[in-house]
N, C-alpha and C. Protein backbone atom coordinates (compact mmCIF):
# COMPACT_ATOMS: atom_id res chain seq x y z
N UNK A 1 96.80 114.36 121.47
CA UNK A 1 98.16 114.77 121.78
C UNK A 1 98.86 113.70 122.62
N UNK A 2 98.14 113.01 123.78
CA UNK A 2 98.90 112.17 124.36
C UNK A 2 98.91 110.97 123.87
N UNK A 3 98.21 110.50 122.28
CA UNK A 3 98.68 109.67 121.81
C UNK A 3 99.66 109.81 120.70
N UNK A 4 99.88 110.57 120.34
CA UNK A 4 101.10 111.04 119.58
C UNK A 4 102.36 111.14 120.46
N UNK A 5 102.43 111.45 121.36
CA UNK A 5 103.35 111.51 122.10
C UNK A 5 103.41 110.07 122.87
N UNK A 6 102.87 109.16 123.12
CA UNK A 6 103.11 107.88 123.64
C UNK A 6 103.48 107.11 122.28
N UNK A 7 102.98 107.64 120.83
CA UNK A 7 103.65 106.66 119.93
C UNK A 7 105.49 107.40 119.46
N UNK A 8 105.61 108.73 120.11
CA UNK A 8 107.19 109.32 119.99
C UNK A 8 107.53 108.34 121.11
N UNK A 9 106.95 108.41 122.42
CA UNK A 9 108.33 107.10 123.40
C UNK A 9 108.37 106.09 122.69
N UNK A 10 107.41 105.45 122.20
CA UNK A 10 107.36 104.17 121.76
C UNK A 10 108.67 104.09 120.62
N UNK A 11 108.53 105.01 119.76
CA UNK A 11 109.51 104.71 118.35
C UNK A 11 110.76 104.61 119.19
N UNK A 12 111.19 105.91 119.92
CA UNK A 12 112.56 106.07 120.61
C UNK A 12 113.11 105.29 120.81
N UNK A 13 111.83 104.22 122.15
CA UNK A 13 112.67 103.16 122.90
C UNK A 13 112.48 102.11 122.49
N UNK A 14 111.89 102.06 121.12
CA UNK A 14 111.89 100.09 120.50
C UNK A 14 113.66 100.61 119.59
N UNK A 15 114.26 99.25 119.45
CA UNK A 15 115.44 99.01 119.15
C UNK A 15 114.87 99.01 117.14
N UNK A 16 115.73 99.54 116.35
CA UNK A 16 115.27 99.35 115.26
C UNK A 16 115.96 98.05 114.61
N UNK A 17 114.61 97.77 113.96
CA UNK A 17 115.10 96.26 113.03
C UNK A 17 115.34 96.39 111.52
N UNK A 18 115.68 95.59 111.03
CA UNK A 18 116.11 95.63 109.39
C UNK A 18 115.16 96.47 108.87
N UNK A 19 115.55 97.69 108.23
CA UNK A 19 114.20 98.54 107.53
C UNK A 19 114.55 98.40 106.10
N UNK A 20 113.24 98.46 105.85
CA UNK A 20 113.58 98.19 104.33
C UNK A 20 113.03 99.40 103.76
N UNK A 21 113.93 100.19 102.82
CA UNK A 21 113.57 101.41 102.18
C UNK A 21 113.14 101.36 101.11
N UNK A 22 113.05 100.63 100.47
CA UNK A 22 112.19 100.42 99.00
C UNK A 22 110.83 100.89 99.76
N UNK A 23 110.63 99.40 100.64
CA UNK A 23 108.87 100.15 101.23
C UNK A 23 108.64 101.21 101.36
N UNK A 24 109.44 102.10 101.97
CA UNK A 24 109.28 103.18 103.15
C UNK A 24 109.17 104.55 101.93
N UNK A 25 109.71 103.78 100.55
CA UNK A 25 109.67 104.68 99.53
C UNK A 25 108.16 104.81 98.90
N UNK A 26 107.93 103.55 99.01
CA UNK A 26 106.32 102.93 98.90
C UNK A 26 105.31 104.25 99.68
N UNK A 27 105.85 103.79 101.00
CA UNK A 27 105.08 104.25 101.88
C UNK A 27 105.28 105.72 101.76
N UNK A 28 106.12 106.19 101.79
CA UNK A 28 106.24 107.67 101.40
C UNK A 28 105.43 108.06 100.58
N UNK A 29 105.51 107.93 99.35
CA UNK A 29 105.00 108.37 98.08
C UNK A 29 103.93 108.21 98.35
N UNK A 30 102.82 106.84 98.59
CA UNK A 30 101.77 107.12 99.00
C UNK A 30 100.73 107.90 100.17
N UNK A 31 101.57 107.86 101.36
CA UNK A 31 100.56 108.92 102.55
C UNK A 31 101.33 110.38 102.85
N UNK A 32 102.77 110.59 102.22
CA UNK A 32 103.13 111.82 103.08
C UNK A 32 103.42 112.58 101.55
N UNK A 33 103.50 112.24 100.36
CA UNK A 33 103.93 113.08 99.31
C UNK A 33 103.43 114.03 98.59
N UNK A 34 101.92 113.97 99.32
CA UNK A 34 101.18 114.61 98.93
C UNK A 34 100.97 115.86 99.87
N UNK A 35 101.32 116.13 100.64
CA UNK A 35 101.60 117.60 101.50
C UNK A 35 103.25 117.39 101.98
N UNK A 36 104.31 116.28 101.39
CA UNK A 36 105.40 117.09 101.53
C UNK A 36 106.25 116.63 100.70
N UNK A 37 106.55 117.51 99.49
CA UNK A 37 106.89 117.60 98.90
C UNK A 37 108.87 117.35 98.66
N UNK A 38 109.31 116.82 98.08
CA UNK A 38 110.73 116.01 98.24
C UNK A 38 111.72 117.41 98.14
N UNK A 39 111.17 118.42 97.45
CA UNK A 39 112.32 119.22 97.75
C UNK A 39 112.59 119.95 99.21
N UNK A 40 111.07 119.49 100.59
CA UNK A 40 111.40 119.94 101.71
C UNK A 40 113.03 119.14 102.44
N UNK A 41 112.90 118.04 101.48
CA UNK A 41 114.26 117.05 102.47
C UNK A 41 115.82 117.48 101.51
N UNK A 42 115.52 118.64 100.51
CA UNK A 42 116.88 118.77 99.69
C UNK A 42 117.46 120.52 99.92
N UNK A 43 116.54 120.97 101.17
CA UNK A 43 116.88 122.12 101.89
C UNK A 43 118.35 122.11 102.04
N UNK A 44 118.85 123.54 102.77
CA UNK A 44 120.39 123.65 102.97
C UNK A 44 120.27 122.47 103.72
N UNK A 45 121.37 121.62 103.95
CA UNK A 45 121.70 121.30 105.57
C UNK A 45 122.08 121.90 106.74
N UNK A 46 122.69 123.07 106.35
CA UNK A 46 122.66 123.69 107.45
C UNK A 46 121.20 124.05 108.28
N UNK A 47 120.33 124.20 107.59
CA UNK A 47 119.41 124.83 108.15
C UNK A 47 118.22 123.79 108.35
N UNK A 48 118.39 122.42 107.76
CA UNK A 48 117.90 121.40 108.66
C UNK A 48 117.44 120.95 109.95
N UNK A 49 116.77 120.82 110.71
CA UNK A 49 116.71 120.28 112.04
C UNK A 49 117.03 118.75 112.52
N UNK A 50 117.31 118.47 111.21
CA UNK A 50 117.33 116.65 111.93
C UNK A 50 119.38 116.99 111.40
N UNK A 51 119.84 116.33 112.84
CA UNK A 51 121.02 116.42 112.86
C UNK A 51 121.47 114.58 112.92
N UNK A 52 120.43 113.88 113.53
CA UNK A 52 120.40 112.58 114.15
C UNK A 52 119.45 111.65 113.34
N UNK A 53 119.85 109.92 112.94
CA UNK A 53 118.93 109.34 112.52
C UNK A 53 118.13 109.32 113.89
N UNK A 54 117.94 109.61 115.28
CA UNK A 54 117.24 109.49 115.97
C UNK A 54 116.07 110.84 115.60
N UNK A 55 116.59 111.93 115.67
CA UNK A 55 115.74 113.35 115.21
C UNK A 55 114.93 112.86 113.95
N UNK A 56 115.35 112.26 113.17
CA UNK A 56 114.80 111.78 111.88
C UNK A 56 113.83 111.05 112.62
N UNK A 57 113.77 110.27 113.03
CA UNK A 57 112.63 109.18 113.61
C UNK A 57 111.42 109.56 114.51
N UNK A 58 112.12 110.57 114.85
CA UNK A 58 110.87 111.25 116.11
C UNK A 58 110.18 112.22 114.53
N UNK A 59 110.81 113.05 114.09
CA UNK A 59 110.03 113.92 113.31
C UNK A 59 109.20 113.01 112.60
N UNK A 60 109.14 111.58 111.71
CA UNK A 60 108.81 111.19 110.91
C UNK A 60 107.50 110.44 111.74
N UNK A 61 108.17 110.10 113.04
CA UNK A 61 106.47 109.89 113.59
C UNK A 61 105.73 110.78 114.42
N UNK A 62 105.91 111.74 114.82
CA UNK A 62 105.48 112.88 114.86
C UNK A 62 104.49 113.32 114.22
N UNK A 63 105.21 113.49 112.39
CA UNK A 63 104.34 113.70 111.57
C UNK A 63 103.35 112.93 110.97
N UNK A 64 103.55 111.51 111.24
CA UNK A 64 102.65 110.62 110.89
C UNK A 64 101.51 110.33 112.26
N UNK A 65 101.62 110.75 113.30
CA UNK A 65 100.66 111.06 114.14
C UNK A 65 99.78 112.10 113.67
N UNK A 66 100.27 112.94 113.49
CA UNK A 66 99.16 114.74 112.70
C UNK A 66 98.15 114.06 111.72
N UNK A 67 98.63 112.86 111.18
CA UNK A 67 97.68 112.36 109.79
C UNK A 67 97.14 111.59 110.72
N UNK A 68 96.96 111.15 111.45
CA UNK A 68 95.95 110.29 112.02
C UNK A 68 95.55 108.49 111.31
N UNK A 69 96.87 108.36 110.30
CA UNK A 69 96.75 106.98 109.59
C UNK A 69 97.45 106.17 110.76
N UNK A 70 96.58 104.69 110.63
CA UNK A 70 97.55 103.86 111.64
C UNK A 70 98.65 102.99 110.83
N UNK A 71 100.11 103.76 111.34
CA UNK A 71 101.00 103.38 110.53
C UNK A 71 101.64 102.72 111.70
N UNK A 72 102.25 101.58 111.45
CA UNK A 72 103.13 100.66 112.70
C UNK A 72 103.88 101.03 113.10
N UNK A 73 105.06 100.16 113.60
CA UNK A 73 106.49 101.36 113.88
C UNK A 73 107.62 100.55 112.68
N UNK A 74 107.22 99.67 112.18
CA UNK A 74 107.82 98.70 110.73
C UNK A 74 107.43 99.67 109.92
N UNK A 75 106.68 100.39 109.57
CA UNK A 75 106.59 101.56 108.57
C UNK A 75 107.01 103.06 109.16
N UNK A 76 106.82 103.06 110.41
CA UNK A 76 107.84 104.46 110.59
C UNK A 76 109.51 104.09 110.05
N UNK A 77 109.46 103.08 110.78
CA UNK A 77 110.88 102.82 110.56
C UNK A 77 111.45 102.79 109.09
N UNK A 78 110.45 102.22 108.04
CA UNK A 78 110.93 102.46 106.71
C UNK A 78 110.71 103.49 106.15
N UNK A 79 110.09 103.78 106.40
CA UNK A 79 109.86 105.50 106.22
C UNK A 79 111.03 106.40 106.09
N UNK A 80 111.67 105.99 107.66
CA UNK A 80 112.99 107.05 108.33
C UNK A 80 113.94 106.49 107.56
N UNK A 81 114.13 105.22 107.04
CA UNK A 81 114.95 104.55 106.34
C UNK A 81 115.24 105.23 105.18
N UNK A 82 113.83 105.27 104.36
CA UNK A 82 113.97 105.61 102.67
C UNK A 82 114.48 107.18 102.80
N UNK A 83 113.84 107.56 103.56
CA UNK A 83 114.95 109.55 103.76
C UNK A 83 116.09 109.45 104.12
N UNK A 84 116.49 108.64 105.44
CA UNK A 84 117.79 109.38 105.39
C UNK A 84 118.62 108.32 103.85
N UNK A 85 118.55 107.67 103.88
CA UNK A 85 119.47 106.75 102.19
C UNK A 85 119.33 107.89 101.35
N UNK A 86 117.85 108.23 101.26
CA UNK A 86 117.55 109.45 99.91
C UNK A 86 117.87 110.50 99.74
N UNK A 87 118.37 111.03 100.85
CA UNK A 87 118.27 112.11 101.30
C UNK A 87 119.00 112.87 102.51
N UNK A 88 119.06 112.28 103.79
CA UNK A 88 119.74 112.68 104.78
C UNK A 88 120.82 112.54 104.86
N UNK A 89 121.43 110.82 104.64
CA UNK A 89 122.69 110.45 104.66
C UNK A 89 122.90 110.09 106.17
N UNK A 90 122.13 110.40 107.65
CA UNK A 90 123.06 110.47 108.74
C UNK A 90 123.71 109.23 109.34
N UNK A 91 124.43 109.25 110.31
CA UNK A 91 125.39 107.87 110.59
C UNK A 91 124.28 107.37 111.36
N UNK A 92 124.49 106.30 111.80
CA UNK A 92 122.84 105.75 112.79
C UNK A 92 123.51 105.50 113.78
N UNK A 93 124.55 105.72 114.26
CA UNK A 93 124.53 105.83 115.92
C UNK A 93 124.38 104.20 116.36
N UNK A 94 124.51 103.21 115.79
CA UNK A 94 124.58 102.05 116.26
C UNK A 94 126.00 101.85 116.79
């Protein structure tokens, strides 16, 4: 638990760099598509919880802590990339 939660400060407070979502589509499909399924990200929006590409980023490593794969924060980050483009749409707050 307290390493899952030291890799949520970590994502928060690193500044994000060029993500590339092709990968993150990569990366998707291969470690998370298999227990989550694409129609969880085509829910209402209303009833969504990620309001923020920041909420997006914590959930996505969050959940990639539960799997216990060592994924960097260059693959969280494409990760959070290829959803919200695919899927979320949100403004990034830059």
């Amino acid at each position: 638990m307290k390493a899952a939660l030291a890799l949520v400060v970590v994502v928060l407070a690193t500044p994000t760099w060029a993500q590339d979502a092709q990968r993150g589509r990569e990366l998707y499909e291969t470690h998370c598509l298999s227990c989550h399924y694409e129609r969880i990200h085509r829910r209402d929006p209303s009833r969504s919880l990620i309001r923020t590409l920041a909420q997006l980023r914590l959930q996505v490593a969050s959940r990639a802590a539960q799997t216990g794969r060592p994924f960097t924060l260059e693959d969280l980050d494409d990760i959070a990339e290829y959803l919200n483009r695919s899927h979320y749409r949100l403004p990034d707050g830059r």
